[in-house]
N, C-alpha and C. Protein backbone atom coordinates (compact mmCIF):
# COMPACT_ATOMS: atom_id res chain seq x y z
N UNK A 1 95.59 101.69 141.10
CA UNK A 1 95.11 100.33 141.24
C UNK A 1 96.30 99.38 141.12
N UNK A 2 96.00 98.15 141.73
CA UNK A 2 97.84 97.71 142.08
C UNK A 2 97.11 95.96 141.68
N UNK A 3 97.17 95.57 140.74
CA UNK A 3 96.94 94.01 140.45
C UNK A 3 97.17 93.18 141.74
N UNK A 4 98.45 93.38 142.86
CA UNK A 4 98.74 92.83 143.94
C UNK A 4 97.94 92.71 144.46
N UNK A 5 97.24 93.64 144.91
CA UNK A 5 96.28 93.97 146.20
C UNK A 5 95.07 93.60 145.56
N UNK A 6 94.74 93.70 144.24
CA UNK A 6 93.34 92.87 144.03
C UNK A 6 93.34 91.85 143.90
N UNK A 7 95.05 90.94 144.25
CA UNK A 7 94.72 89.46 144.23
C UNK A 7 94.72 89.07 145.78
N UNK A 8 95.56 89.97 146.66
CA UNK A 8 94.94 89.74 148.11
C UNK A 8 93.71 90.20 148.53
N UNK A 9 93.10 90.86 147.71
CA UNK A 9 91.71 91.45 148.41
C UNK A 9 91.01 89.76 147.80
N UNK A 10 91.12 89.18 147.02
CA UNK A 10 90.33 88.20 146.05
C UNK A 10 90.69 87.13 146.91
N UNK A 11 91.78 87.13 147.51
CA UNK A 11 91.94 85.71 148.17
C UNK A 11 91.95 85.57 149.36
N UNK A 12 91.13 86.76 150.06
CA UNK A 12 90.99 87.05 151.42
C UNK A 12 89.77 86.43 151.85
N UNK A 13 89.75 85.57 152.96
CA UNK A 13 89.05 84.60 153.23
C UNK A 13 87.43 84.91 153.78
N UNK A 14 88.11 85.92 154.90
CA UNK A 14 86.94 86.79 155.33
C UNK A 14 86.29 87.92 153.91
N UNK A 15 86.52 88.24 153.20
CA UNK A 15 86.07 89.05 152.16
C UNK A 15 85.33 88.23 151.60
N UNK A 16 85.84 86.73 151.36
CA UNK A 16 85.25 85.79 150.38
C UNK A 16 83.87 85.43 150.90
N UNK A 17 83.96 85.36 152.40
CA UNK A 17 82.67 84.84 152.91
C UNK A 17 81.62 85.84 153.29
N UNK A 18 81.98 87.43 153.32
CA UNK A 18 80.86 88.20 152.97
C UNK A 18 80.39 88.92 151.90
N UNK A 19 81.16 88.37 150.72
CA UNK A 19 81.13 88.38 149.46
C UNK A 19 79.91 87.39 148.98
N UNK A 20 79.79 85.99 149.65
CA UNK A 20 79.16 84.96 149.29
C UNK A 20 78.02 85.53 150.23
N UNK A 21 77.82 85.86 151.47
CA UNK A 21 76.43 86.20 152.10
C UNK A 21 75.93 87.11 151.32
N UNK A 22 76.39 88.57 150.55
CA UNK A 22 75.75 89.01 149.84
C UNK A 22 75.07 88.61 148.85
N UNK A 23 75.71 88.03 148.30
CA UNK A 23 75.13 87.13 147.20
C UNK A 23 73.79 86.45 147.50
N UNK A 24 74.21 85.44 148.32
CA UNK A 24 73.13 85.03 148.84
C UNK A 24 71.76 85.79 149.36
N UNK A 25 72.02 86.55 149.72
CA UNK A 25 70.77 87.36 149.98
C UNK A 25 70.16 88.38 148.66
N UNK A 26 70.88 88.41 147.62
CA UNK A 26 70.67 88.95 146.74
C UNK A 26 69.98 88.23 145.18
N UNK A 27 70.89 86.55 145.50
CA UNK A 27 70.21 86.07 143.89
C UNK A 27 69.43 84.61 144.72
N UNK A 28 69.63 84.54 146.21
CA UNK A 28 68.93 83.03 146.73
C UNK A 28 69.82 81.95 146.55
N UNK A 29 69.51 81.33 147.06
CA UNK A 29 69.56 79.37 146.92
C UNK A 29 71.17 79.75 146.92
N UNK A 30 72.22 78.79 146.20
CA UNK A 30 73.02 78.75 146.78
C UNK A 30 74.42 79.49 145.62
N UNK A 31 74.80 80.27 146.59
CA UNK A 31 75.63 81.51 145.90
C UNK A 31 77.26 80.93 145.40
N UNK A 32 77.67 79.90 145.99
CA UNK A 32 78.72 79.26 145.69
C UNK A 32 79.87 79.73 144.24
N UNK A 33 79.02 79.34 143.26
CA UNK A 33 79.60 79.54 142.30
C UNK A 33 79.55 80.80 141.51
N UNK A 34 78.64 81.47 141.94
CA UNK A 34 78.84 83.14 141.25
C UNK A 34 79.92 83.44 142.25
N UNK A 35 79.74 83.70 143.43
CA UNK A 35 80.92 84.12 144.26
C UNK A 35 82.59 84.01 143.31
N UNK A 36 82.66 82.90 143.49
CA UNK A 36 83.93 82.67 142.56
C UNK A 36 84.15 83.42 141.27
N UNK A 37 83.15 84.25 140.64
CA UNK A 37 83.75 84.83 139.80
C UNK A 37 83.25 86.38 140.46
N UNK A 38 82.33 86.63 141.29
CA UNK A 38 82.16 88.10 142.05
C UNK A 38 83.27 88.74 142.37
N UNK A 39 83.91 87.63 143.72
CA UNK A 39 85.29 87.87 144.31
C UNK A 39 86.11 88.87 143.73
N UNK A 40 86.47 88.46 142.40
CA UNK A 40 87.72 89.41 141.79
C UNK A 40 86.80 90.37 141.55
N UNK A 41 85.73 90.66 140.56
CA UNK A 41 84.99 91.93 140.33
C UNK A 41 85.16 92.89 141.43
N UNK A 42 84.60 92.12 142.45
CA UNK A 42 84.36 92.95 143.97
C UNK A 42 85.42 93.65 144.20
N UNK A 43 86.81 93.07 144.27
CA UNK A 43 88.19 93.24 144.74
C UNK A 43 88.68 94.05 144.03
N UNK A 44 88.13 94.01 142.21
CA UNK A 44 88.61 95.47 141.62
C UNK A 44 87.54 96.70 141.46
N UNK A 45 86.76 96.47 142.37
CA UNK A 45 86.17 97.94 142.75
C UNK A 45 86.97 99.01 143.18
N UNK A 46 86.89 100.06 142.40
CA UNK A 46 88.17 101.19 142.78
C UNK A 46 87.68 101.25 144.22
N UNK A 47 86.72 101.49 145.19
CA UNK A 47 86.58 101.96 146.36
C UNK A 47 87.59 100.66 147.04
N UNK A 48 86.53 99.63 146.23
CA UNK A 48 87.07 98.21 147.40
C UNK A 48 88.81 98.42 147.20
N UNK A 49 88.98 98.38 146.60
CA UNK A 49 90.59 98.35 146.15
C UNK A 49 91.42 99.21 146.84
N UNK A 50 90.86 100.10 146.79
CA UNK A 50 91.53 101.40 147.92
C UNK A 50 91.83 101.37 148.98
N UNK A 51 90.13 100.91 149.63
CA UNK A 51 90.58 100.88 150.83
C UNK A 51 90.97 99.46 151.34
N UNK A 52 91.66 98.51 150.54
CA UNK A 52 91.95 97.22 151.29
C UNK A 52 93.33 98.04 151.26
N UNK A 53 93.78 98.63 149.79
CA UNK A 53 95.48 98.98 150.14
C UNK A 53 95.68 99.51 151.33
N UNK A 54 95.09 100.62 151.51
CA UNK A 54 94.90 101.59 152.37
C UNK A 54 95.27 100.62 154.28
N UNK A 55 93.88 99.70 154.19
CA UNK A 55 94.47 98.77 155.38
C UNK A 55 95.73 98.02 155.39
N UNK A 56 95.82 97.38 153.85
CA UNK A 56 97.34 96.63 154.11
C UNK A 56 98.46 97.75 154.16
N UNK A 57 98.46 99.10 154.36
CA UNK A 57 99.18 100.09 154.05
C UNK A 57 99.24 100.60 156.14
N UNK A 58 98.53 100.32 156.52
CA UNK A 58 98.00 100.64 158.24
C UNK A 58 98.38 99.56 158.91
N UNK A 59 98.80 98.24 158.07
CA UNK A 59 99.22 97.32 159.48
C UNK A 59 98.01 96.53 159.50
N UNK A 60 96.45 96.91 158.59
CA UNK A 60 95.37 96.14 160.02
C UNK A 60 95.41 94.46 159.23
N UNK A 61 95.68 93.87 160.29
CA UNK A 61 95.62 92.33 160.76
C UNK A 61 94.23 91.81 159.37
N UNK A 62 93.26 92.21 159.27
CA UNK A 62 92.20 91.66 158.70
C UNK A 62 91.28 92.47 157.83
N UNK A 63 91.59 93.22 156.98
CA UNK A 63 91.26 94.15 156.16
C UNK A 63 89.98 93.77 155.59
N UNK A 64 89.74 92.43 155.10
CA UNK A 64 89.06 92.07 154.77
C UNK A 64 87.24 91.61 155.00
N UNK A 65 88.10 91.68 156.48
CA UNK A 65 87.13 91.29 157.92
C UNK A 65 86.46 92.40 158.18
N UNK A 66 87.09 93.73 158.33
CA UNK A 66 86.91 94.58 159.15
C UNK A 66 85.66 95.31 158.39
N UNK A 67 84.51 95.50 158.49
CA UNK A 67 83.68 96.28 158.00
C UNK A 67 83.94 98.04 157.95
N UNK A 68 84.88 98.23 159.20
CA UNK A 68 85.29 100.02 158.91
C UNK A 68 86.05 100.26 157.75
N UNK A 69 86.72 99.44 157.17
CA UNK A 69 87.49 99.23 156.06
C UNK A 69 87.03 99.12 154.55
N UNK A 70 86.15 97.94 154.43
CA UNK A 70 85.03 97.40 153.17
C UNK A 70 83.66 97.11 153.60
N UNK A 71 83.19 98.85 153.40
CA UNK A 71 82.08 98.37 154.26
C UNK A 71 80.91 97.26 153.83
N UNK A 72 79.87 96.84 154.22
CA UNK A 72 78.91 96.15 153.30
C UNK A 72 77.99 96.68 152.23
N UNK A 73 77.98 98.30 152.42
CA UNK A 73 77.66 98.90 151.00
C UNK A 73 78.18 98.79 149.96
N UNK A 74 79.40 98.86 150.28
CA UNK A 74 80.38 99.15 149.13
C UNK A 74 80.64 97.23 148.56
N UNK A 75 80.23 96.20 149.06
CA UNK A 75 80.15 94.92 148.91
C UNK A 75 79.18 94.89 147.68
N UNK A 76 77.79 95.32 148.72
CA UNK A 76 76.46 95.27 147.87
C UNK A 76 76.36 95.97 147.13
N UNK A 77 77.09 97.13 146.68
CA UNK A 77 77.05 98.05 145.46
C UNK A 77 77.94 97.31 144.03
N UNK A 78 78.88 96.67 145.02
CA UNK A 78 79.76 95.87 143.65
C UNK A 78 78.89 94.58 143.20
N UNK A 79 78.74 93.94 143.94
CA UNK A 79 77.80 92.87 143.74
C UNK A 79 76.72 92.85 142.55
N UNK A 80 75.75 94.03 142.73
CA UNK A 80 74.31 94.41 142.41
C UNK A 80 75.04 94.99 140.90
N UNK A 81 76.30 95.51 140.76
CA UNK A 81 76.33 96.01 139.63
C UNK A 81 77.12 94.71 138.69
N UNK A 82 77.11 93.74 139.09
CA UNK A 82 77.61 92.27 138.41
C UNK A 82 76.44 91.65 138.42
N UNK A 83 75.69 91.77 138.84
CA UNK A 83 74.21 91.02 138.61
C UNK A 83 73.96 90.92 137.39
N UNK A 84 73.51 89.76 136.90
CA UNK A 84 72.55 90.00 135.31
C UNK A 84 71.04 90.24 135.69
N UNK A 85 70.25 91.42 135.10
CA UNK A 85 69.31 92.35 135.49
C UNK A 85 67.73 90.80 135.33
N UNK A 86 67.17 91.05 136.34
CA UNK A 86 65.97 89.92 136.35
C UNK A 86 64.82 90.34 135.04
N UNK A 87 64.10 89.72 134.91
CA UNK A 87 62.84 90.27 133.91
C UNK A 87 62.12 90.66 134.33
C-alpha cells in the first residue's frame, strides 16, 4: 500500500464523481458531504488501491475513469462497508 497512490486515487476527479453517484444511490438526497470523507476510505481499499497502482504502473491516461480498472463493485463494496448501518 503506497500513501502516494491513495492520495492520487482520492484526488482523482473521475473516481470522485463515481464515488459520489454511489453514494447517492445508496444513502439518497444529496451525497456531497459524505463523499468527502468516502473518497479516501474508498482509495484505501486494498483492491481499490491496487488496482489504481497497477493502472498508474500501465501508463492508463484515467485510472480512475476506467471501470476495467475500479470496477463499480469494488466502489459499492467500499462504500456499503463505510455506511453507518440503518435501523
Amino acid at each position: 500500500m503506497s500513501f502516494a497512490t491513495i492520495n492520487r486515487c482520492a484526488n482523482d476527479q473521475a473516481l470522485q464523481g463515481r464515488v459520489t453517484a454511489c453514494a447517492a444511490g445508496e444513502i439518497g438526497g444529496s451525497p456531497v458531504d459524505v463523499t468527502a470523507n468516502l473518497i479516501w476510505l474508498v482509495a484505501a481499499a486494498s483492491d481499490v488501491e491496487a488496482a489504481y497502482a497497477f493502472a498508474l504502473a500501465s501508463d492508463n491516461p484515467n485510472p480512475g475513469g476506467d471501470e476495467g480498472v475500479i470496477t463499480d463493485q469494488m466502489i459499492l463494496s467500499a462504500v456499503q462497508a463505510h455506511l453507518p448501518a440503518t435501523p
